[in-house]
Protein backbone atom coordinates (compact mmCIF):
# COMPACT_ATOMS: atom_id res chain seq x y z
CA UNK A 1 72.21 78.06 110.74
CA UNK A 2 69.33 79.76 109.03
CA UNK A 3 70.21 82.62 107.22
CA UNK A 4 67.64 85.07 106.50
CA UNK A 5 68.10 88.87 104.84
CA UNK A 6 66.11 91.70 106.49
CA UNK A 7 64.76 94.32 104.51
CA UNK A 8 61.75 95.50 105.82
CA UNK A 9 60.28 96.98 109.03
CA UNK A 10 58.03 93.29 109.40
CA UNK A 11 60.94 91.02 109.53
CA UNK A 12 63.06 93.06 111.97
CA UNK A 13 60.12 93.42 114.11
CA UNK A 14 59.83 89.50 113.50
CA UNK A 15 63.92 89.08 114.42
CA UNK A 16 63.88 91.55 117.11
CA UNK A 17 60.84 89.29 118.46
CA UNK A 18 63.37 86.29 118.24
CA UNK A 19 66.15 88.29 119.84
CA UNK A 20 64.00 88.60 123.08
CA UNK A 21 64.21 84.49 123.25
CA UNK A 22 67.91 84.52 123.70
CA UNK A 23 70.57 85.95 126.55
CA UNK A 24 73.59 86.44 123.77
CA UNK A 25 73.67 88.03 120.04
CA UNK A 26 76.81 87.71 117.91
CA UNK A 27 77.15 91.20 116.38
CA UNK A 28 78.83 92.82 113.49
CA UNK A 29 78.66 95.51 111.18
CA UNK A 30 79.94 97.07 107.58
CA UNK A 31 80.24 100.60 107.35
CA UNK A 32 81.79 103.53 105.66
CA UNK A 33 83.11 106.51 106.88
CA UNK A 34 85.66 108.28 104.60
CA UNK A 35 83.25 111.02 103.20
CA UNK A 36 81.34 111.37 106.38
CA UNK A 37 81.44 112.50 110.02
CA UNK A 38 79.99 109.64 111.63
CA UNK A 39 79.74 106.12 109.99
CA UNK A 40 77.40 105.34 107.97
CA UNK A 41 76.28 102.35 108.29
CA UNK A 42 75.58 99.41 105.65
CA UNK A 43 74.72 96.25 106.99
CA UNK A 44 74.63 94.76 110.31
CA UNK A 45 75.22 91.26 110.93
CA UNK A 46 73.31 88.99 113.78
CA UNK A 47 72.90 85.77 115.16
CA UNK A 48 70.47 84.80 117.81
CA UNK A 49 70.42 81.39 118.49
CA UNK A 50 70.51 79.20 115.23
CA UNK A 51 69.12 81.93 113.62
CA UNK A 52 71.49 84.27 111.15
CA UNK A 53 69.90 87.86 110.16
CA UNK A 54 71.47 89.97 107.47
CA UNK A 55 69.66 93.65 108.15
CA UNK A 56 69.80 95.90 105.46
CA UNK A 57 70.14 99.88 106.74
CA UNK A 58 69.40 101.36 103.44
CA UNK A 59 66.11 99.60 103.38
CA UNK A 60 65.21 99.28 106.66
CA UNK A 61 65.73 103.06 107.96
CA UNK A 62 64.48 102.55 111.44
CA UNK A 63 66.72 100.60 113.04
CA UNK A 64 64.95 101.82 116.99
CA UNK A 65 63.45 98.49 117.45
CA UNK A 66 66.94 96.50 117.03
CA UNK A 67 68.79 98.72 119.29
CA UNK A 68 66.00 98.42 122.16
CA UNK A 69 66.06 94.72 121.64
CA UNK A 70 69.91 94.70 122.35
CA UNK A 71 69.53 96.87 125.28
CA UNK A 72 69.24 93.99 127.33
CA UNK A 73 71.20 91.04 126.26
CA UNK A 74 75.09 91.04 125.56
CA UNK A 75 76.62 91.59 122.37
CA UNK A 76 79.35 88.94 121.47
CA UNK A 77 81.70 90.72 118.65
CA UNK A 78 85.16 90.75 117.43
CA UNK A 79 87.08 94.20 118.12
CA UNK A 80 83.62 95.70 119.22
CA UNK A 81 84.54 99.37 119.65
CA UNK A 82 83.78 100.58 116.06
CA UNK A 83 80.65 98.63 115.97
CA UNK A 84 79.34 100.20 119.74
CA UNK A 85 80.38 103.15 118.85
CA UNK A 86 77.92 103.15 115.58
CA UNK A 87 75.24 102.59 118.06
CA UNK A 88 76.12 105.22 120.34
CA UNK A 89 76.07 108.06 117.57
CA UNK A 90 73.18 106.82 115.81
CA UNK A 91 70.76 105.53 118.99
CA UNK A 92 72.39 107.10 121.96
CA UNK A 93 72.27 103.55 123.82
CA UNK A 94 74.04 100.28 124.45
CA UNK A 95 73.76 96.99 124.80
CA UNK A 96 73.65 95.81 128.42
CA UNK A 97 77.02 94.03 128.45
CA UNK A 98 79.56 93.12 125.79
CA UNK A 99 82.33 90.27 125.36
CA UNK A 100 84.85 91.38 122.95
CA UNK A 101 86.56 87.99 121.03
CA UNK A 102 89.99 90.26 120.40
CA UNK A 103 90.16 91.41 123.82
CA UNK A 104 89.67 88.31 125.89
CA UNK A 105 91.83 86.67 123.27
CA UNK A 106 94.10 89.34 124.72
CA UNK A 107 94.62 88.08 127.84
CA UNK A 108 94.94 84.46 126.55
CA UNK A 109 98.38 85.25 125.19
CA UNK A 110 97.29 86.22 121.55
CA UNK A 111 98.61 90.04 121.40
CA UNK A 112 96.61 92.80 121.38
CA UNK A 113 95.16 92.94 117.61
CA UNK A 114 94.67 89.28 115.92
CA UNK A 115 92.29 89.22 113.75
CA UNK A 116 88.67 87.74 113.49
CA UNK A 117 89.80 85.50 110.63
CA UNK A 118 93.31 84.04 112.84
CA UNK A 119 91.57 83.81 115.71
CA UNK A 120 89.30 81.55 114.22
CA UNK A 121 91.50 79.58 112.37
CA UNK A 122 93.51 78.69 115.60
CA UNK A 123 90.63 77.91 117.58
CA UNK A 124 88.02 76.49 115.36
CA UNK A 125 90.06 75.18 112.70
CA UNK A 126 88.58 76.89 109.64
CA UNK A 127 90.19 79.24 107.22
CA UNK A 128 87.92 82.04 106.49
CA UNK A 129 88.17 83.89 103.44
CA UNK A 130 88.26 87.47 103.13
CA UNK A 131 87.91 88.79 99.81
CA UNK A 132 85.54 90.92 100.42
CA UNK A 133 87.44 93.31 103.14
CA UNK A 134 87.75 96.35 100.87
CA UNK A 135 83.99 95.46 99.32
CA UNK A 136 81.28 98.20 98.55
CA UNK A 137 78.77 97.80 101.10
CA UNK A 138 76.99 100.29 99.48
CA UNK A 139 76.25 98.39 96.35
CA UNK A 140 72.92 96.60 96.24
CA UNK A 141 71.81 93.46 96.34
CA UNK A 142 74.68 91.85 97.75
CA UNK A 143 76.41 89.27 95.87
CA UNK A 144 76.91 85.62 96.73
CA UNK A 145 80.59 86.09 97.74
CA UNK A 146 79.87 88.95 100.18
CA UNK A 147 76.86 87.22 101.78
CA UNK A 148 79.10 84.32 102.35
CA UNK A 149 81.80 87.11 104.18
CA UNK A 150 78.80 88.86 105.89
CA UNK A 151 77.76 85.65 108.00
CA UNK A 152 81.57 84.40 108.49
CA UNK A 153 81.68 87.75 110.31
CA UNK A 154 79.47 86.32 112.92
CA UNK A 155 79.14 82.57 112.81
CA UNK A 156 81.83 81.82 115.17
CA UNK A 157 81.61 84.09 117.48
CA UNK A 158 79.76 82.33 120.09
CA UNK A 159 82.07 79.08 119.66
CA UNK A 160 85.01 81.49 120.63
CA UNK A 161 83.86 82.93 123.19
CA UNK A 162 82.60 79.57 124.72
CA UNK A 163 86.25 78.39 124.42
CA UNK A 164 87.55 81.83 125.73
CA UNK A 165 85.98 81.45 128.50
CA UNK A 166 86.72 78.40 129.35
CA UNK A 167 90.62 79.34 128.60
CA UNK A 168 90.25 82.46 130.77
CA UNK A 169 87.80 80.45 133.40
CA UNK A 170 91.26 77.84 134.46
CA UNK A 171 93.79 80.72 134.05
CA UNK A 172 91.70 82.34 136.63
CA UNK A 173 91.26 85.54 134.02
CA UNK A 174 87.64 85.99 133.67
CA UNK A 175 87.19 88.94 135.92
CA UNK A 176 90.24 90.40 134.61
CA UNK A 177 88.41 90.57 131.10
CA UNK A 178 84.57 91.52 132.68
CA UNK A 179 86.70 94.52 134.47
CA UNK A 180 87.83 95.63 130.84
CA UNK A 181 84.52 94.37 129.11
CA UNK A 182 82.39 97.16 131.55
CA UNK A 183 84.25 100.07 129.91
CA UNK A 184 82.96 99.05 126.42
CA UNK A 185 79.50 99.67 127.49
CA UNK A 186 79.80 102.76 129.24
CA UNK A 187 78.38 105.52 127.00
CA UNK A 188 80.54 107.96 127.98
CA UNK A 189 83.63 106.50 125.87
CA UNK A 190 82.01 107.50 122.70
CA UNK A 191 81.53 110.84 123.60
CA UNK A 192 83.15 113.20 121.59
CA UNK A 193 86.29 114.58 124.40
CA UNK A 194 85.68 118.17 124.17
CA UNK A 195 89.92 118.90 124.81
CA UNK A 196 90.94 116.60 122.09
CA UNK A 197 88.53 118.63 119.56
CA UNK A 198 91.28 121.27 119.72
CA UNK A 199 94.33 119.74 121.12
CA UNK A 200 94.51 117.25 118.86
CA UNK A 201 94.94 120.15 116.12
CA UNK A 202 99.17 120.45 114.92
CA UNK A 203 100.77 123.32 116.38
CA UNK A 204 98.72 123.54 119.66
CA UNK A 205 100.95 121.94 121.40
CA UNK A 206 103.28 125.66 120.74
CA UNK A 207 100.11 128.26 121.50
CA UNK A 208 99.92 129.95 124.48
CA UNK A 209 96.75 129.96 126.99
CA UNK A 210 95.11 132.70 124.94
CA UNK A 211 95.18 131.02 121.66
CA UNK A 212 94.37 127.95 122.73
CA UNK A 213 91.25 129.41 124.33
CA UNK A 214 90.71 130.76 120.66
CA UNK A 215 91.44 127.46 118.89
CA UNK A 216 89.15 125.72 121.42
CA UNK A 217 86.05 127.70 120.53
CA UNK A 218 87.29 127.52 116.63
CA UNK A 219 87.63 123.36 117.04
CA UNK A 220 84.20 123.03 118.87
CA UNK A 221 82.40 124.96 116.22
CA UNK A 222 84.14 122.71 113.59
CA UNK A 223 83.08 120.21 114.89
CA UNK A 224 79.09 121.25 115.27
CA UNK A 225 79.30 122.18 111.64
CA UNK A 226 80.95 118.91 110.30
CA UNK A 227 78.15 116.95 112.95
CA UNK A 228 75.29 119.26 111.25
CA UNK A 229 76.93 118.35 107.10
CA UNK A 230 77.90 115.06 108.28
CA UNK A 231 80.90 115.44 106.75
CA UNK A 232 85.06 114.90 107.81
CA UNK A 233 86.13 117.61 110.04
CA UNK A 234 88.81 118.54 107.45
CA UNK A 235 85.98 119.62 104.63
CA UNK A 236 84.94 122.76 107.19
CA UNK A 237 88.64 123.77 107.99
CA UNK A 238 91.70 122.18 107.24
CA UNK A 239 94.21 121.26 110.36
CA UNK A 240 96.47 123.30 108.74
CA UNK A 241 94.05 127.00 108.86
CA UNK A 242 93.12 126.17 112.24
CA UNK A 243 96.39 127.57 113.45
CA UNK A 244 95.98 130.15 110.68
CA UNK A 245 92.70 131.21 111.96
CA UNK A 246 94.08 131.42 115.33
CA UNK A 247 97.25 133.40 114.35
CA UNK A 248 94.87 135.72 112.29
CA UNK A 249 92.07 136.31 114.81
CA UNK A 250 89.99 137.86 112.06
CA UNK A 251 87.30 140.27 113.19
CA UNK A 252 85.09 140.17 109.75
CA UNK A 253 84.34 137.44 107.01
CA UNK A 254 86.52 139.52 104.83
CA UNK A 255 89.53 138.73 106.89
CA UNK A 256 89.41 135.33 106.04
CA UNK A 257 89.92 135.82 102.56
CA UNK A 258 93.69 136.41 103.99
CA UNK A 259 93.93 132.16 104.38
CA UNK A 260 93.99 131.01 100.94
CA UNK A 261 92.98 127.12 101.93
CA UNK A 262 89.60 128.52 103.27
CA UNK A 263 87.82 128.71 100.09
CA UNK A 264 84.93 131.57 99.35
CA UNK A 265 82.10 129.00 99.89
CA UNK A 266 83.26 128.21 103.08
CA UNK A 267 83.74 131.49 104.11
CA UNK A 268 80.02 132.30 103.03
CA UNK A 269 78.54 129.81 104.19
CA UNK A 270 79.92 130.11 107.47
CA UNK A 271 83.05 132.96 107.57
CA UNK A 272 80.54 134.84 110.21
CA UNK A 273 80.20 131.72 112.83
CA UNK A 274 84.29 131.67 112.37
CA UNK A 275 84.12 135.36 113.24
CA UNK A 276 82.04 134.88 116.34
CA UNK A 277 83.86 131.65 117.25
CA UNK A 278 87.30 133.47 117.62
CA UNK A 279 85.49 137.07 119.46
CA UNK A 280 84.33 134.22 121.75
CA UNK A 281 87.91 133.33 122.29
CA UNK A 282 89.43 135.79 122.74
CA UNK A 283 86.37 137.27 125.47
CA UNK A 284 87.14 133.71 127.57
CA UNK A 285 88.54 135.40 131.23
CA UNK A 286 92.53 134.76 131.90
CA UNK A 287 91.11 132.38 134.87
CA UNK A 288 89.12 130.45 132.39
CA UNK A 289 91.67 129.58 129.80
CA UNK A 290 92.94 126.08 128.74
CA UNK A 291 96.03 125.00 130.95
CA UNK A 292 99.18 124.59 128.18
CA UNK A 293 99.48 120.81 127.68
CA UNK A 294 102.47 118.79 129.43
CA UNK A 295 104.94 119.13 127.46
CA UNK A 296 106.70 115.58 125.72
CA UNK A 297 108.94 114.52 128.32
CA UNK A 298 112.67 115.66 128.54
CA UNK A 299 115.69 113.49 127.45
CA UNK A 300 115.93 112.43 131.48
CA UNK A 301 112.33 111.45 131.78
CA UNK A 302 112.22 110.26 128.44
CA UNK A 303 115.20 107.69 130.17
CA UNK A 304 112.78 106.69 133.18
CA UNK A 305 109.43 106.36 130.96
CA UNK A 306 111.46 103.96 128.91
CA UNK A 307 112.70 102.48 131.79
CA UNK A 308 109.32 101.79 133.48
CA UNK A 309 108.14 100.25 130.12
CA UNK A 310 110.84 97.85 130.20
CA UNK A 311 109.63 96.47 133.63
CA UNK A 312 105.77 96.46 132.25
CA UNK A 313 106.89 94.76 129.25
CA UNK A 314 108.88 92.10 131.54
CA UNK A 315 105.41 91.54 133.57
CA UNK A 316 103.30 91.49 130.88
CA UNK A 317 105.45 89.03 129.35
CA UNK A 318 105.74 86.84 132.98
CA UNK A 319 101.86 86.81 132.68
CA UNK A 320 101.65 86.34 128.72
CA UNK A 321 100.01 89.95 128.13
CA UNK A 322 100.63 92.11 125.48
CA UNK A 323 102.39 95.29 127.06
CA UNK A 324 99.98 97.43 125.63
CA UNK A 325 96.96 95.90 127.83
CA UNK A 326 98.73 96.18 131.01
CA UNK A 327 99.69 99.94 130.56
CA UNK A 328 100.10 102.39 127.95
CA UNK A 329 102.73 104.77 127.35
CA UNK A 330 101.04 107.26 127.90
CA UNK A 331 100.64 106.36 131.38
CA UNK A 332 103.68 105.72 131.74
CA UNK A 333 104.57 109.26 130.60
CA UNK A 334 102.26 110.75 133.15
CA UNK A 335 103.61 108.97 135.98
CA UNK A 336 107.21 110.38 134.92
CA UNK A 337 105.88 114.12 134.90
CA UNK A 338 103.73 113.63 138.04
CA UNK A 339 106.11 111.63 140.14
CA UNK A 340 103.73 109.61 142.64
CA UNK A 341 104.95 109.19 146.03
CA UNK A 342 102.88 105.65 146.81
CA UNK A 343 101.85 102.84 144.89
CA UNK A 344 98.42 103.95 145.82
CA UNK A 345 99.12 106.96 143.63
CA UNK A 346 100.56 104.89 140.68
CA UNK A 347 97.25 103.12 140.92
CA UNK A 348 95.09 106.17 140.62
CA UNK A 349 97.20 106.99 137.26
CA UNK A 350 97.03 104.09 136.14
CA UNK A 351 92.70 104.62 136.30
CA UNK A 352 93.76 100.65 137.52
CA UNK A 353 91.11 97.94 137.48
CA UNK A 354 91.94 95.95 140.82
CA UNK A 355 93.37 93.21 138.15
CA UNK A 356 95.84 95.59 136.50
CA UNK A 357 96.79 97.67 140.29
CA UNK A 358 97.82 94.07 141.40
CA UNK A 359 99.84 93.28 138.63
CA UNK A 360 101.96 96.92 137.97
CA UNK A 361 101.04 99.31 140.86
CA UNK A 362 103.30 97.96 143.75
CA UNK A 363 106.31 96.98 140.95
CA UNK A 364 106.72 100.43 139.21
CA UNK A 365 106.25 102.47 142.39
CA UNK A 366 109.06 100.15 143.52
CA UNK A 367 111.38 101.39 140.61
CA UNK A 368 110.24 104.59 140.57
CA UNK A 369 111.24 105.24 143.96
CA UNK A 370 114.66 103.64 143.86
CA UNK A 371 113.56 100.78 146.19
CA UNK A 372 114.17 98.15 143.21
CA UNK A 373 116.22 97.78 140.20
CA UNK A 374 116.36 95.99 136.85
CA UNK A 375 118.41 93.63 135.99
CA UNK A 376 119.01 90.60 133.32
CA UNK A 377 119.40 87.16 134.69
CA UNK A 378 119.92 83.55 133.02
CA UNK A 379 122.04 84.71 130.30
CA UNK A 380 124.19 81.95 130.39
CA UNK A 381 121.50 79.80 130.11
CA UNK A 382 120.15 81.12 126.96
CA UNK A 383 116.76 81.87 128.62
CA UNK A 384 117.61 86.09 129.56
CA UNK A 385 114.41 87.92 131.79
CA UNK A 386 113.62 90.85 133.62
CA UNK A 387 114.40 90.31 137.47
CA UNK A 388 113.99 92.82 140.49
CA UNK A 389 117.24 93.24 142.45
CA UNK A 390 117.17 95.26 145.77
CA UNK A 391 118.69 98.86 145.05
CA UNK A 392 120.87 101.18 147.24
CA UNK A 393 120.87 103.35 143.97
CA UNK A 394 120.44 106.18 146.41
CA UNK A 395 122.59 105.58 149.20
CA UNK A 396 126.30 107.00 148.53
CA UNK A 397 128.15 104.56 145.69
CA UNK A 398 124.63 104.00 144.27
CA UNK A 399 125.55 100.39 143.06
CA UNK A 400 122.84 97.29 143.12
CA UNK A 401 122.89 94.55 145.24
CA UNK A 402 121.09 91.23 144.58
C-alpha cells in the first residue's frame, strides 16, 4: 500500500478525488478529549483502495471536503462509535453506511469488546504492535513508530471484514449485523439526550418533580456553556454543586458565593445565567415537570431481572452471542417494572430488530408469565445448560414438570 501524509487543502482535495473511485474506506481516528467538551481531533486515518492517507487536522483545518466525500460510501472501522461520533459533532453528517469489525466480530462468537489488535491476530495472523496507544497525537511531525501504529490502525480492516462476512454470510448472520450496523449511522444517536444532561447528575435520582425541573434547566445551561468553552462539563459546575445549586435555589449572583466549589470567576462570568437558569425552574408549570425516574428495582424484582438474564445469557450462549448484544440489563430491568402482558410487548421493550425479537421475545415472555421455567440439565454428564421445562408454577403446589 501507498502511504501518503496529507497536510494541505491540495492533497485532500487530490484523496477525496480518489475516494470517489472506490465503494469502501477503512477509517480511523486519534483524538483527545480530556480537557475538552467534544474531541478534538488529531489525525484521521484512511484507506481507499491501495491507497493509505494519513490527514493531518492541525494542518489541514477544513476537513468539509473529506466528510462530503464519505457521505456516500461506507466506512469500514474497528469499534466505530467514537470515530462517527467525531463526525457528527464536528460536520453534522455521516457516512452512508458503516460495518463495524468489533461488532460483526460480535456475532461471530468473539465477545462483545476484542480488540483491533486480537482480532487481527486471530484472523490475519499478524501481531500488531501497540506502543503507541497512550501517544501524543498532538506532537508534530509524527515519528516513525507512530506512523507505523497510524496505518496498522487501518490496513486490515478490509481483509476482516471480507472474512467477516463470509463467516457471518454461512452462519446465516449478515442481516443480523446490517440490522445493528443501520443504528450507527443514524444521526440521531449522537445527539446530546436532553434527560440524561440532568439525570445523569448524583443525587437526582432523590429530588422531587420540582427540583428536578430546576436541575434540568441548571444541566442544560451547563451544558451550552461547556459546548460554547469547549471545555468538560465539570470545569462550569461540579456534579457535586449541581445538587447544591438546586438545594440553594439562589435568587442573585451573591447567593452563590454560599457554595464554596463554585469559585468567584465562575460566578462572574456566569453566576447571573445560573440565576436565570434556576427562576426558569422553578416558573416550569406542575403539569410540565420531569416525571421522578423508576426507581432501581426492589429485592423481588431485582430476583426476576436476574432471573430473565439467566435465560438471555443461556440463549446467547446456545447461539454463541455475548449476553450483552442480545439484551441489556437495562432492558431487562424495564420489562420487570413494566410487566408486559405479550411477547409482542417484550418486543417493543426490547426496541427489537426482527433478528433479536426472534431470538428473546417469545422465550422471556414465556418466563415472565409463568408459562416456562428454568432448569439445569446434563449435569451428570459434565456438559450442565439452560433448558425450558413446562411450569404449573401458578397452579396450586406450584412445582415444575418436565
Amino acid at each position: 500500500m501507498n502511504v501518503e501524509v496529507i497536510e494541505d487543502a491540495a492533497a485532500l482535495a487530490a484523496f477525496c478525488d480518489h475516494i470517489a473511485t472506490v465503494d469502501r474506506v477503512a477509517l480511523d481516528t486519534e483524538f483527545h478529549n480530556e480537557k475538552s467538551y467534544a474531541a478534538r481531533l488529531m489525525v484521521v486515518q484512511l484507506v481507499a483502495g491501495d491507497r493509505v492517507a494519513i490527514v493531518d487536522p492541525l494542518r489541514v483545518k477544513d476537513l468539509e471536503p473529506l466528510a462530503g466525500a464519505l457521505a456516500t460510501k461506507t466506512i469500514v472501522g474497528h469499534a466505530l462509535q467514537s470515530d462517527l461520533k467525531i463526525l457528527a459533532d464536528r460536520f453534522d453528517r455521516l457516512p452512508g453506511a458503516a460495518f463495524d469489525t468489533q461488532l460483526a466480530a460480535a456475532f461471530c462468537g468473539y465477545g462483545m469488546s476484542i480488540s483491533l489488535a486480537d482480532l487481527v491476530s486471530d484472523i490475519v495472523g499478524i501481531r500488531l504492535r501497540k506502543s503507541q496507544t497512550v501517544s501524543d497525537w498532538s506532537a508534530r511531525p509524527f515519528s516513525e513508530q507512530q506512523l507505523e501504529y497510524l496505518v496498522d490502525d487501518v490496513k486490515h480492516l478490509f481483509t476482516l471484514q471480507d472474512t467477516l462476512v463470509a463467516r457471518l454470510g454461512k452462519a446465516k448472520r449478515l442481516d443480523w449485523l446490517h440490522d445493528e450496523a443501520r443504528a450507527l449511522v443514524d444521526i440521531a444517536r449522537y445527539r446530546p439526550d436532553p434527560e440524561r444532561l440532568y439525570l445523569r447528575v448524583p443525587g437526582a435520582m432523590r429530588m422531587n418533580r420540582r427540583e428536578l425541573g430546576i436541575l434540568r434547566e441548571v444541566a442544560t445551561l451547563r451544558d451550552t456553556l461547556a459546548r460554547e468553552r469547549d471545555v468538560p462539563l465539570k470545569y462550569i459546575i461540579p456534579d457535586d454543586v449541581m445538587a447544591g445549586i438546586v438545594s440553594l435555589r439562589p435568587t442573585s449572583r451573591e447567593d452563590l458565593a454560599q457554595l464554596r466549589r463554585l469559585d468567584a470567576g465562575a460566578r462572574k462570568a456566569f453566576g447571573d445565567r445560573i440565576v436565570a437558569a434556576v427562576a426558569a425552574g422553578v416558573a416550569v408549570p406542575d403539569d410540565a415537570l420531569p416525571k421522578k425516574p423508576a426507581r432501581p428495582p426492589g429485592a423481588e424484582r431485582e430476583a426476576i431481572v436476574s432471573t430473565l438474564a439467566v435465560l438471555a445469557s443461556a440463549i446467547a450462549a446456545e447461539n454463541e452471542l455475548p449476553p450483552g448484544l442480545l439484551v441489556t440489563r437495562s432492558v431487562l430491568e424495564r420489562i420487570a417494572r413494566e410487566l408486559p402482558t405479550t411477547a409482542t410487548d417484550v418486543a417493543r421493550l426490547l426496541d427489537a430488530s426482527p433478528w433479536r425479537a426472534s431470538l428473546v421475545a417469545e422465550p422471556l415472555f414465556a418466563l415472565l408469565s409463568g408459562a416456562v421455567a428454568l432448569t439445569i440439565v446434563d449435569t451428570d454428564r459434565g456438559n450442565p445448560r439452560i433448558a425450558f421445562t413446562k411450569s404449573t408454577a401458578n397452579s396450586p403446589g406450584g412445582a415444575d414438570v418436565a
